[in-house]
Protein backbone atom coordinates (compact mmCIF):
# COMPACT_ATOMS: atom_id res chain seq x y z
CA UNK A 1 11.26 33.63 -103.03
CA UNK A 2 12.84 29.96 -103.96
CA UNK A 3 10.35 27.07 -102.87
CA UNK A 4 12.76 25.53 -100.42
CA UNK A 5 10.52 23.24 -98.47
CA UNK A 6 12.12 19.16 -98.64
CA UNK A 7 15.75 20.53 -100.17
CA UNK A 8 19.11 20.93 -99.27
CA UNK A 9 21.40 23.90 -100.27
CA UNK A 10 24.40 22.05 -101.87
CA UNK A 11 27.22 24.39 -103.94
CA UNK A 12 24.84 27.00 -104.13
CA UNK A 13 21.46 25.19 -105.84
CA UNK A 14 18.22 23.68 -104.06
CA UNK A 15 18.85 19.69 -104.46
CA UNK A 16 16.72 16.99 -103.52
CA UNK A 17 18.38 14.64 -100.78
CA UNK A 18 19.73 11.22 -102.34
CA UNK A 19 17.54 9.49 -100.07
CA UNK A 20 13.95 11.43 -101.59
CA UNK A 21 12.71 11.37 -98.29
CA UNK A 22 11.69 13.79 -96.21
CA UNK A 23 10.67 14.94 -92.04
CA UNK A 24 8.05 16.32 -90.69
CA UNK A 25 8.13 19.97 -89.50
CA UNK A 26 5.93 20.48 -86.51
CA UNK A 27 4.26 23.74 -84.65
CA UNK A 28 5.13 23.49 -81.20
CA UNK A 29 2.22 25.75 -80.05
CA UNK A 30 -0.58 23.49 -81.24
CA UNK A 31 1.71 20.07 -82.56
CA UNK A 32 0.22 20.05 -86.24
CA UNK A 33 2.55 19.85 -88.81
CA UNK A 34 3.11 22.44 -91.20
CA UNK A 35 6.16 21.65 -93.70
CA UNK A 36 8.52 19.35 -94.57
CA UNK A 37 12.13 19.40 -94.57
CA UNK A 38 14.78 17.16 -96.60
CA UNK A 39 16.29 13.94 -94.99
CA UNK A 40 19.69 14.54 -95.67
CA UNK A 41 22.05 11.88 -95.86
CA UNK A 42 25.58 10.89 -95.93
CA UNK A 43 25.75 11.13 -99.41
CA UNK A 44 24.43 14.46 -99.23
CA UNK A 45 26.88 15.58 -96.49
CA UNK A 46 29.65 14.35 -99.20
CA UNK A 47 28.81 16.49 -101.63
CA UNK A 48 28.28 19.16 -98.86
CA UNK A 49 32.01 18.78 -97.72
CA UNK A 50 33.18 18.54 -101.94
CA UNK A 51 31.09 21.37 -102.56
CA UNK A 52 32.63 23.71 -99.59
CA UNK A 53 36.31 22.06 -100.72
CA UNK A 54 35.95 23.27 -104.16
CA UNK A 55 34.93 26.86 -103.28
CA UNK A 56 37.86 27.26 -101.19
CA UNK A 57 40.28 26.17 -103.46
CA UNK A 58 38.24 28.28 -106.40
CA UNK A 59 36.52 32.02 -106.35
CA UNK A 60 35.57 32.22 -102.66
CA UNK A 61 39.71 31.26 -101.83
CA UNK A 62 40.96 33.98 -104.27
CA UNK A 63 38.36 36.55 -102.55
CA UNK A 64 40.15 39.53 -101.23
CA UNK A 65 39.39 39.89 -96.79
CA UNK A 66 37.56 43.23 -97.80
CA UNK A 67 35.40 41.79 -100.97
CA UNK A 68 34.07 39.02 -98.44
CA UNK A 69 33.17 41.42 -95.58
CA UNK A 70 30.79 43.16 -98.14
CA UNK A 71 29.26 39.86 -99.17
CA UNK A 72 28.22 39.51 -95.41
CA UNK A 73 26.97 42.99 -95.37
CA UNK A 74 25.40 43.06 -98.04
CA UNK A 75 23.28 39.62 -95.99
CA UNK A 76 23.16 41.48 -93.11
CA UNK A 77 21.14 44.13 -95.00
CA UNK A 78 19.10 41.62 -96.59
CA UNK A 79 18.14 39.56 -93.41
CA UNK A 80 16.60 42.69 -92.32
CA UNK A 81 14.46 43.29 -95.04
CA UNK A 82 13.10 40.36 -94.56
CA UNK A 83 12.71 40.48 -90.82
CA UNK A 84 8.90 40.08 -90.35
CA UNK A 85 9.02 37.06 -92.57
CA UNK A 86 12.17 35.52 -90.77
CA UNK A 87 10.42 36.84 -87.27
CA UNK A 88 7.29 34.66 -88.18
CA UNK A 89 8.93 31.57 -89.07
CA UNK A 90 11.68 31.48 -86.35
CA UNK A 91 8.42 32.00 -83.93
CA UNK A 92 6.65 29.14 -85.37
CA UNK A 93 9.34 27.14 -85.55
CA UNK A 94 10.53 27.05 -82.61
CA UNK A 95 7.84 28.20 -80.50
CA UNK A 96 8.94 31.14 -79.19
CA UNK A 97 7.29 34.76 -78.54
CA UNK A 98 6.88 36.82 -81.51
CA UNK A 99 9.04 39.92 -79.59
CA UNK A 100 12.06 37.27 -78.76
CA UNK A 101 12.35 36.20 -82.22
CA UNK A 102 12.64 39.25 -83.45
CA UNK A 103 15.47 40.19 -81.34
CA UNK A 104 17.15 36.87 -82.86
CA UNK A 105 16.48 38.20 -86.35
CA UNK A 106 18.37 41.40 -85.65
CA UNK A 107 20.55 39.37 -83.69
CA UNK A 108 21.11 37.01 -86.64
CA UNK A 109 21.68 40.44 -89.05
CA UNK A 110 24.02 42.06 -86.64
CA UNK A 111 26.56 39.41 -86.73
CA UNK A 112 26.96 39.78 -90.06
CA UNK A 113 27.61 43.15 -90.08
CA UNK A 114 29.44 43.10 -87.21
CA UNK A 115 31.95 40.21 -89.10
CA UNK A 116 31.90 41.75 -91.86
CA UNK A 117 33.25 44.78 -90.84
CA UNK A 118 35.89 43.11 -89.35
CA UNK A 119 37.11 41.08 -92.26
CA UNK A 120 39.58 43.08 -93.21
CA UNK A 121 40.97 44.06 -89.48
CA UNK A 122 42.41 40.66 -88.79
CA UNK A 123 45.82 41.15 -88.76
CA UNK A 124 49.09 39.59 -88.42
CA UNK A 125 52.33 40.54 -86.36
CA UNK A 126 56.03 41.14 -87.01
CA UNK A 127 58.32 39.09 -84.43
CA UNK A 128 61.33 40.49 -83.37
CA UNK A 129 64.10 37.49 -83.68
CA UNK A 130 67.46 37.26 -84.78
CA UNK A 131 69.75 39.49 -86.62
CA UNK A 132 69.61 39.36 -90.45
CA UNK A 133 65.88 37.68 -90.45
CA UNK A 134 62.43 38.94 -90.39
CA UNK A 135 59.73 36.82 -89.03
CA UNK A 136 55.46 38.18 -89.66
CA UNK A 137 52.71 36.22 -89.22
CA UNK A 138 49.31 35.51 -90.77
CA UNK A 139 46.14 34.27 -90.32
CA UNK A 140 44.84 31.66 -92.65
CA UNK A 141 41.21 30.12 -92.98
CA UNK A 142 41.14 26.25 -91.71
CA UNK A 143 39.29 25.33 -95.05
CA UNK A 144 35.99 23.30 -94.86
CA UNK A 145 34.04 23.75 -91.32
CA UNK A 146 31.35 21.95 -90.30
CA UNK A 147 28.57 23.51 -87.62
CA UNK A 148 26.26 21.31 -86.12
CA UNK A 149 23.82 23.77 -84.15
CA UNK A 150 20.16 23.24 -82.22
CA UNK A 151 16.77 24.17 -82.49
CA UNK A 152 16.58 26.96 -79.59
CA UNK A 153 18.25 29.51 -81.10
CA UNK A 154 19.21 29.18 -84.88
CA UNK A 155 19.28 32.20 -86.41
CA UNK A 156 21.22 33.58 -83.64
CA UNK A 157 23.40 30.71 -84.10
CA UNK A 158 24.39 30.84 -87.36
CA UNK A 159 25.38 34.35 -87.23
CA UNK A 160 27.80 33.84 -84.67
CA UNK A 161 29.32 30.38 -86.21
CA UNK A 162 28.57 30.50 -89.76
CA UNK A 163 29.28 34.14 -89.88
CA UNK A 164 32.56 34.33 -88.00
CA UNK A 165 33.67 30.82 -90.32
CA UNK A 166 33.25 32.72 -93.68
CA UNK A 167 34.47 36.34 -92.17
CA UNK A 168 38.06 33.85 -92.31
CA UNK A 169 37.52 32.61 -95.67
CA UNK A 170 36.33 29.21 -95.09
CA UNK A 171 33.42 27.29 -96.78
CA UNK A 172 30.32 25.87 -94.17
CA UNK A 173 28.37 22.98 -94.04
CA UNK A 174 25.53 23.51 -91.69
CA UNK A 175 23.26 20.94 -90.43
CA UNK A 176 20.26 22.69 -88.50
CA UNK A 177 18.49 20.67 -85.57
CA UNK A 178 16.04 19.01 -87.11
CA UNK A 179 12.90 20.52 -84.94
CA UNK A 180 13.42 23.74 -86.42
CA UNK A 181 15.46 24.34 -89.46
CA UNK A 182 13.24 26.46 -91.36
CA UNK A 183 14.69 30.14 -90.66
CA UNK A 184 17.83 28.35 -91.00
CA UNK A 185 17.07 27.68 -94.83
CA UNK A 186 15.56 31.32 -95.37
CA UNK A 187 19.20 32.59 -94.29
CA UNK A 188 20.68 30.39 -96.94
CA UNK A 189 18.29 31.34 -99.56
CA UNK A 190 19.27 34.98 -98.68
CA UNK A 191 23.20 34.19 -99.08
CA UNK A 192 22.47 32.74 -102.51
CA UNK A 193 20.94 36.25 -103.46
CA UNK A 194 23.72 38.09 -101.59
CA UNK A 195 26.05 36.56 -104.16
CA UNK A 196 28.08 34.39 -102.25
CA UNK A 197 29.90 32.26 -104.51
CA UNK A 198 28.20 28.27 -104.99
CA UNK A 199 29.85 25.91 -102.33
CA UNK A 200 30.14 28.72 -99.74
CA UNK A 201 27.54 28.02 -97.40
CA UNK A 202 25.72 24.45 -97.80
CA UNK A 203 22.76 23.21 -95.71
CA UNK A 204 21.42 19.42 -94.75
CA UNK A 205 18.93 19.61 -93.05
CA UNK A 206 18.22 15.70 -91.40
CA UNK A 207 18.89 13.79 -88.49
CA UNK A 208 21.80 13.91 -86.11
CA UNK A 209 22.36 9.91 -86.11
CA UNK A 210 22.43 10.45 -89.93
CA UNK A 211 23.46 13.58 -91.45
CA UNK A 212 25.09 15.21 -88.24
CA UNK A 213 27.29 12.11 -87.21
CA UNK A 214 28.95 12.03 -91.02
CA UNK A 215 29.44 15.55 -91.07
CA UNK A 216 31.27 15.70 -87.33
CA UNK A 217 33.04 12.46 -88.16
CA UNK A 218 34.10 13.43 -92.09
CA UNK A 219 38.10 13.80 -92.63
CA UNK A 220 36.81 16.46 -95.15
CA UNK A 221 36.01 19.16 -92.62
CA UNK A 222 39.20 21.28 -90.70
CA UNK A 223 37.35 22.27 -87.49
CA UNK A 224 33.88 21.90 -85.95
CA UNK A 225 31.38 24.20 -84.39
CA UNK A 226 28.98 22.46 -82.17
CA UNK A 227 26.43 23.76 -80.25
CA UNK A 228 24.40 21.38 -78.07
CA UNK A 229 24.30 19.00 -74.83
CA UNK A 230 26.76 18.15 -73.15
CA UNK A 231 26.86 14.86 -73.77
CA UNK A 232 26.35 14.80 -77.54
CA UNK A 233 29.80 17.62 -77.48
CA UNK A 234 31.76 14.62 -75.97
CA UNK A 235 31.12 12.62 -78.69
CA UNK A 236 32.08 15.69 -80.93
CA UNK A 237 34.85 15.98 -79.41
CA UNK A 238 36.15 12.64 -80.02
CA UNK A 239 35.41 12.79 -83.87
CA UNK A 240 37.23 15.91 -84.28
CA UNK A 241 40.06 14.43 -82.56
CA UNK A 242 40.30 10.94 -84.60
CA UNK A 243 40.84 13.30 -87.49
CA UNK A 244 42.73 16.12 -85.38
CA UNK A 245 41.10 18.92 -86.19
CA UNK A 246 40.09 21.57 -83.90
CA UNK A 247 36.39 22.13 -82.50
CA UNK A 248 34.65 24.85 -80.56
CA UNK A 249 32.00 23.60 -77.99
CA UNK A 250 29.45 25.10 -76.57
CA UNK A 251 27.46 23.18 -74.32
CA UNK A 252 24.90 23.29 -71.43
CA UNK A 253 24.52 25.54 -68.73
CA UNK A 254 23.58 25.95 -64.63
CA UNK A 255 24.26 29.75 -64.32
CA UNK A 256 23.98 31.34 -61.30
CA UNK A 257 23.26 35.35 -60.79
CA UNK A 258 24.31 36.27 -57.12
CA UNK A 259 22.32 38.98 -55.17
CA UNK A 260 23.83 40.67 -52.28
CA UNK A 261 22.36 42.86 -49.84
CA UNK A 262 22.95 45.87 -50.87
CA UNK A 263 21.70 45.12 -55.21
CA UNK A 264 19.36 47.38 -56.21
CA UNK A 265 17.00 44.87 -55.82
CA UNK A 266 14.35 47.23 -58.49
CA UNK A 267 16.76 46.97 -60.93
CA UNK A 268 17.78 43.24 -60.54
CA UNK A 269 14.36 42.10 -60.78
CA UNK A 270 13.52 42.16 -64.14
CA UNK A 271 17.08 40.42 -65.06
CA UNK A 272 16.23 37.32 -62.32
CA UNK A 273 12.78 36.64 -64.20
CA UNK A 274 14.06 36.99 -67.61
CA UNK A 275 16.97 35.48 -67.28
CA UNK A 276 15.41 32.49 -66.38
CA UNK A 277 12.37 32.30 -68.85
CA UNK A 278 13.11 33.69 -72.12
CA UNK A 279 12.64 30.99 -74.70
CA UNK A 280 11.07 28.47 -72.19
CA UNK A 281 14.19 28.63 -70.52
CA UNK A 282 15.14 26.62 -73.55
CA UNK A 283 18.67 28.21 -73.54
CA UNK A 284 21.99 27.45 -72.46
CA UNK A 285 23.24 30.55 -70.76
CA UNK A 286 19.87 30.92 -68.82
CA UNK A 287 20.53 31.78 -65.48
CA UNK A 288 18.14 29.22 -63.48
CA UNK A 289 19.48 29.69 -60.61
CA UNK A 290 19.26 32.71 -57.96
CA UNK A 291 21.89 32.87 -55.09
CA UNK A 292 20.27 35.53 -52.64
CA UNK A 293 22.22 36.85 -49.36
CA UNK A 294 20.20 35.97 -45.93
CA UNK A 295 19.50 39.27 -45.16
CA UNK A 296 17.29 39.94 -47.83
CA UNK A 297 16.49 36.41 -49.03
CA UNK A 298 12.86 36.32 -47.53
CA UNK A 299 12.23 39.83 -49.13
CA UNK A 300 13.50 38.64 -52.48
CA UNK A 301 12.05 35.55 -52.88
CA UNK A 302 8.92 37.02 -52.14
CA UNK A 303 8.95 39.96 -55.11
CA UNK A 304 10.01 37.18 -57.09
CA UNK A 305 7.22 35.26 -56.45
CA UNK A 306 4.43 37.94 -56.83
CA UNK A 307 6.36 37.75 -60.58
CA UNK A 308 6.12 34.32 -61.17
CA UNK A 309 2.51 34.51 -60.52
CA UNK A 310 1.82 37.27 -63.36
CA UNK A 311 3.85 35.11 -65.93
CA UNK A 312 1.91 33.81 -68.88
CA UNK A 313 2.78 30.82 -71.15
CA UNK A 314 0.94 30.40 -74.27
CA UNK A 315 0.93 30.48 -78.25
CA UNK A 316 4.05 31.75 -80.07
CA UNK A 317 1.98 34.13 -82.21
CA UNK A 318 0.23 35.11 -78.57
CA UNK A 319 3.55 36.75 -77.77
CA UNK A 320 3.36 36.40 -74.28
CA UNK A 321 6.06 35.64 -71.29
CA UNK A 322 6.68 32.03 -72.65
CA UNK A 323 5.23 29.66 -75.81
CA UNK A 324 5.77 25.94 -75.58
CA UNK A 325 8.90 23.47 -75.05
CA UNK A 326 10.15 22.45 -78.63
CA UNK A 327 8.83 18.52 -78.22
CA UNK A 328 6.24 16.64 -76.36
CA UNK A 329 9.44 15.01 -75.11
CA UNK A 330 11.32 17.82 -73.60
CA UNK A 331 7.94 18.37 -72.09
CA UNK A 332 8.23 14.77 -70.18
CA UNK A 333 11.73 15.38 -69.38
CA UNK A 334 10.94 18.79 -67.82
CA UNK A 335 7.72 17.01 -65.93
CA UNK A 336 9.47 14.51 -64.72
CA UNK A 337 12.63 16.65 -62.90
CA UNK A 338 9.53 18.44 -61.53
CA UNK A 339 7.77 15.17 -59.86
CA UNK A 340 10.71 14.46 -58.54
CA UNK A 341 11.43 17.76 -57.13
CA UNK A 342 8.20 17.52 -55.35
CA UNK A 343 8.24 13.67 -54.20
CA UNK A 344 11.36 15.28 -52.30
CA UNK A 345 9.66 18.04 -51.05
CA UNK A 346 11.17 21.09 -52.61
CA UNK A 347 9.13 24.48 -51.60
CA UNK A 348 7.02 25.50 -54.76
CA UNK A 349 6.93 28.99 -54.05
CA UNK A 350 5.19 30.71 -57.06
CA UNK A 351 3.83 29.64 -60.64
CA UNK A 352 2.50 31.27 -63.51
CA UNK A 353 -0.53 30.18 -65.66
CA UNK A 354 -0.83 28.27 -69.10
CA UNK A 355 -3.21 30.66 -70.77
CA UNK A 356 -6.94 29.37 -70.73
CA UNK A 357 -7.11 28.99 -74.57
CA UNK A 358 -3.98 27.37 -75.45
CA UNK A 359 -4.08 24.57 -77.92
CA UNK A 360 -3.88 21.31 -76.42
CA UNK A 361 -1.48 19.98 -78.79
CA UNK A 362 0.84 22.27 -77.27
CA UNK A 363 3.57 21.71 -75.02
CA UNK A 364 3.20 23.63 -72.36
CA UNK A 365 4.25 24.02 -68.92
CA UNK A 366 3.82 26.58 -66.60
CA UNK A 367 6.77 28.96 -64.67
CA UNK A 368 7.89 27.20 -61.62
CA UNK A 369 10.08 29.45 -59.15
CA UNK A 370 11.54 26.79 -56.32
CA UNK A 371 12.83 28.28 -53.18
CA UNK A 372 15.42 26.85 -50.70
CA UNK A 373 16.83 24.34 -53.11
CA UNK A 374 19.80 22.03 -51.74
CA UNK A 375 22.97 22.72 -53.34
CA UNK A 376 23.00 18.86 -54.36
CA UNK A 377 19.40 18.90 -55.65
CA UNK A 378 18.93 17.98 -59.29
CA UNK A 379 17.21 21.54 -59.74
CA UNK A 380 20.27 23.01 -58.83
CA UNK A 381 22.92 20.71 -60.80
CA UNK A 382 20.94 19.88 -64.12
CA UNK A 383 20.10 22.10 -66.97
CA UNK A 384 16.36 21.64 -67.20
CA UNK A 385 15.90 23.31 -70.33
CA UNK A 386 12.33 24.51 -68.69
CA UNK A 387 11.40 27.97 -67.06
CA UNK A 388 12.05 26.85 -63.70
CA UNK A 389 14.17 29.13 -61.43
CA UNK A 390 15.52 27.80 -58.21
CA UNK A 391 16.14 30.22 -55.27
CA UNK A 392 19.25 29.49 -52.88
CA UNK A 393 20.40 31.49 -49.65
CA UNK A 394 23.37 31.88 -48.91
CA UNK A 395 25.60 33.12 -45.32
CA UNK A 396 28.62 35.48 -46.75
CA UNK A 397 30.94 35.99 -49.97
CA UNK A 398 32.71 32.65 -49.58
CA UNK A 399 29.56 30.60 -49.33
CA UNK A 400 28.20 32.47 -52.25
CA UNK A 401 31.49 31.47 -54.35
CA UNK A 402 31.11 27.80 -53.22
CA UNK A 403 27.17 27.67 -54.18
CA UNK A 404 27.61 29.85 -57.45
CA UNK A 405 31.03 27.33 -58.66
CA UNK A 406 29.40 24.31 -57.28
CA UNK A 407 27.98 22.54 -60.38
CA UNK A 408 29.57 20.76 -63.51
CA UNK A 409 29.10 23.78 -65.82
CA UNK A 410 30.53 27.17 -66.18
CA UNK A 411 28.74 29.47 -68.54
CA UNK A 412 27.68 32.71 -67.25
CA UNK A 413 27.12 34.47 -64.08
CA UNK A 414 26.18 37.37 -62.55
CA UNK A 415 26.77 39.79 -60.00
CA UNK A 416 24.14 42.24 -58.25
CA UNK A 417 26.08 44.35 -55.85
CA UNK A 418 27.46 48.25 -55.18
CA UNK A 419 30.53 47.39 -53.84
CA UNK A 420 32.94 48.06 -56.30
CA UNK A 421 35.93 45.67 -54.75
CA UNK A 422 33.14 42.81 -54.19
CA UNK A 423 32.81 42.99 -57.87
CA UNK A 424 35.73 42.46 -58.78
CA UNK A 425 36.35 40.05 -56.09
CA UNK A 426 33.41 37.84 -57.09
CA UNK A 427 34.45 37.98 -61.05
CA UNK A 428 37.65 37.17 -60.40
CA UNK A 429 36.40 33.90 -58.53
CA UNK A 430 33.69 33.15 -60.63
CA UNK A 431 34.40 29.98 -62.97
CA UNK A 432 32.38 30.69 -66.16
CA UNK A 433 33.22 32.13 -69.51
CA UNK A 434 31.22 35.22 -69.45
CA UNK A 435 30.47 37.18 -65.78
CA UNK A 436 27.79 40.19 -66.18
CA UNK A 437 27.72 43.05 -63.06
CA UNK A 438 24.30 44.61 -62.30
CA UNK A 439 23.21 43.30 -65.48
CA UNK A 440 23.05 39.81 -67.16
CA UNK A 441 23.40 39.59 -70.70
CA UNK A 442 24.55 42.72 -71.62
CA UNK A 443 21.23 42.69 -74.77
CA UNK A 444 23.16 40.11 -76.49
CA UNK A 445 26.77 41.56 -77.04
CA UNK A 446 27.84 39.96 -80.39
CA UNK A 447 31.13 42.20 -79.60
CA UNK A 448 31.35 40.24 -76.67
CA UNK A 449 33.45 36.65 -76.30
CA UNK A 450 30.95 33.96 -75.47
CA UNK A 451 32.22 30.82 -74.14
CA UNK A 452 31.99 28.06 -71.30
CA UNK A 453 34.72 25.97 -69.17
CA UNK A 454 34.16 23.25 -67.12
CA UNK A 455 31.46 20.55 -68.64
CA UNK A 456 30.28 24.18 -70.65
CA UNK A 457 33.03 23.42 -73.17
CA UNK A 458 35.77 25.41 -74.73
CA UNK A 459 36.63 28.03 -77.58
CA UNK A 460 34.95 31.26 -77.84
CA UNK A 461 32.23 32.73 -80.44
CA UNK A 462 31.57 35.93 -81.14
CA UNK A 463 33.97 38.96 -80.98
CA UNK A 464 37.08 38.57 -82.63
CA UNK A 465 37.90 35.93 -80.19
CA UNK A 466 35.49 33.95 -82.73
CA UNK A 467 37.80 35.16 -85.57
CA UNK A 468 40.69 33.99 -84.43
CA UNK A 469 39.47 30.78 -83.28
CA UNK A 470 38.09 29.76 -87.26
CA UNK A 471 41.48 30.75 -88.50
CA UNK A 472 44.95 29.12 -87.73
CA UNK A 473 48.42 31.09 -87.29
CA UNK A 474 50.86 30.77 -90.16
CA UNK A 475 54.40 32.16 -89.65
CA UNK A 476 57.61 32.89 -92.05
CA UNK A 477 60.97 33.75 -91.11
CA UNK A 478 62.59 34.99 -93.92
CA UNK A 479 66.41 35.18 -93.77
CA UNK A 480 67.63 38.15 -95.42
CA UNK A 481 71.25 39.05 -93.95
CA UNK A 482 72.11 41.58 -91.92
């Protein structure tokens, strides 16, 4: 396997960065550093965007729909071969339990399968106009995109950006968060065996103010994928539009899962903890918050809280409930949300345990469930990023509406109940991009359009919603006589 530690993948060949410098890679279990990745510049990015530019106008743009879907495929397969490797480092890297990264590795391979079956199913239309002309349309790749994605979730990520980009036909420039880019890399390596063609798929790793601001701002690049905070997407946003290209968003997350009275509360249960710790709660359609009907909120909260109190955090490699936050200083961001939470008074209810051996270098915290949480409270209106869940009553179906719509984001929700026309009732009213009934999730659904409105952001990945979205809409009308 290519030694890829301190380079950048640039028109298909491991460079060093123009700048010869390089960043730390730390283990968020124990904070030691293990690697070192490149500290990719705006030079770099250049020849990034030159690189991708020249493989769309060469070999990759004369590539046949059905030749490229078996280039993905044939990474899809590949990915999977090397799943214990990828499973180890995307564990390490980020911090996360053993069993969760391996879902992101087949996660990761499934989207490329998934796109590249597709590739050759994206079709065009025939318009019905005036007499004597015929009028088709077809769907064209933007060119050059540019993905800017985090650290919680990268392989997982990349499938569903970089995958659906080049299912299209374009060329990528990635740049990874820098806390964990490693798995990131592997995928790229893997690509370069697959036989992609050089200037496909290009990778800086580096900082955001450096290498990520000249790639979002570069007039190079024909549409942006960003995955992130929601404040960092606003400034996304504005790039893309001082060089008017298009840009999908994905942003933060408050999402609420509703339980009426008559869930089946055995079922639910499992979702409710989940939902709310996997990865730390590190992720942006975690569903922190629990809306519970009256009737059965005292019942609820309580199984909930014998839960909480089994939950484990610990080592990645431990493979327990959770491993660490990513950075000492998400760790200080969580902790201090927390203080303030209980300077106000907010009913701790439950809390799990931070496992007696973990390293202290770590950065751990332990699962916090909240109970009775204002509406207004910052535990119910901010994305933590943290395994907290907060527990809210509520009276009937209108109040539940009110609590579950009643926060800047729009993500995801879900619905526990048996009544068929409350289900439908509730979805209907639910702002978010994605609604889940008794179930949340749905194990990942790459099929599935994934998506946010409100301060959530806009565009859809995944499915062939995600297809569409990296391609733009070209029509003829020929004139032919009648």
């Amino acid at each position: 396997m290519q030694n890829f530690e301190g380079k950048i993948l640039i028109n298909g060949a491991w460079q060093t960065p123009d700048s010869g410098e390089t960043l730390p890679v730390i283990d968020p279990s124990d904070g030691s550093e293990y690697g070192r990745i490149a500290r990719g510049s705006a030079v770099d990015i250049e020849r990034a965007v030159l690189s991708a530019q020249n493989a769309v106008d060469g070999e990759w743009g004369k590539l046949i729909p059905v030749e490229r879907g078996r280039l993905l495929q044939k990474l899809s397969v590949l990915i999977l071969l090397h799943e214990d490797e990828l499973t180890e480092m995307e564990a390490r890297d980020v911090g996360k339990p053993l069993r969760q990264a391996r879902m992101d590795v087949k996660a990761c391979a499934r989207y490329f399968e998934f796109y590249g079956g597709a590739a050759d199913k994206v079709h065009g239309e025939t318009i019905p106009y005036l007499d004597g002309y015929t009028v088709l349309t077809f769907r064209e790749p933007h060119g050059v995109t540019g993905h800017v994605i985090p650290w919680n979730y990268p392989l997982q990520i990349i499938g569903r950006t970089v995958g659906g980009a080049l299912t299209m036909g374009n060329a990528c420039v990635l740049k990874p968060g820098e806390e964990a880019s490693q798995t990131a890399l592997m995928v790229g390596e893997l690509a370069t065996q697959a036989g992609f063609p050089p200037g496909v798929f290009n990778i800086v790793t580096g900082l955001g103010e450096e290498a990520g601001d000249v790639l979002i701002n570069h007039s190079g690049v024909h549409h942006l994928s960003f995955t992130g905070s929601t404040e960092v997407g606003a400034l996304v946003q504005q790039a893309a539009a001082k060089n008017a290209v298009p840009v999908t968003l994905e942003l933060g997350g408050k999402s609420p899962q509703v339980v009426f009275s008559d869930a089946d509360l055995d079922k639910a249960l499992p979702f409710l903890v989940n939902a709310s710790i996997q990865n730390c709660g590190q992720t942006c359609s975690a569903a922190s918050r629990v809306l519970v009907e009256q009737s059965i909120y005292e019942n609820l909260t309580l199984r909930l809280a014998e839960e909480f109190t089994l939950l484990q955090a610990g080592p990645a490699f431990r493979d327990l409930d959770c491993g660490p936050l990513i950075s000492p200083e998400q760790q200080v961001r969580l902790e201090k949300y927390l203080e303030q939470a209980k300077a106000d008074g907010l009913n701790f209810a439950a809390e799990g345990e931070i496992v007696y051996d973990a390293p202290s270098g770590g950065n751990y915290v332990k699962p916090m469930l909240i109970r009775d949480v204002p509406p207004d409270h910052v535990v119910a209106q901010v994305e933590l990023f943290g395994p907290v869940l907060a527990v809210m009553p509520f009276q009937d179906e209108d109040e539940a509406v009110e609590l579950a719509n009643g926060t800047p984001f729009g993500l995801v929700s879900g619905i526990w109940t048996k009544d068929g026309a409350r289900q439908f009732r509730m979805a209907k009213k639910l702002k978010s991009g994605q609604v889940f009934i008794n179930n949340y999730g749905a194990g990942g659904g790459v099929e599935l359009p994934f998506g946010g409105v409100k301060l959530s952001g806009h565009g859809r990945e995944k499915g062939f919603e995600a297809l569409y979205g990296f391609s733009v809409t070209k029509t003829i009308a020929i004139q032919h006589g009648k």
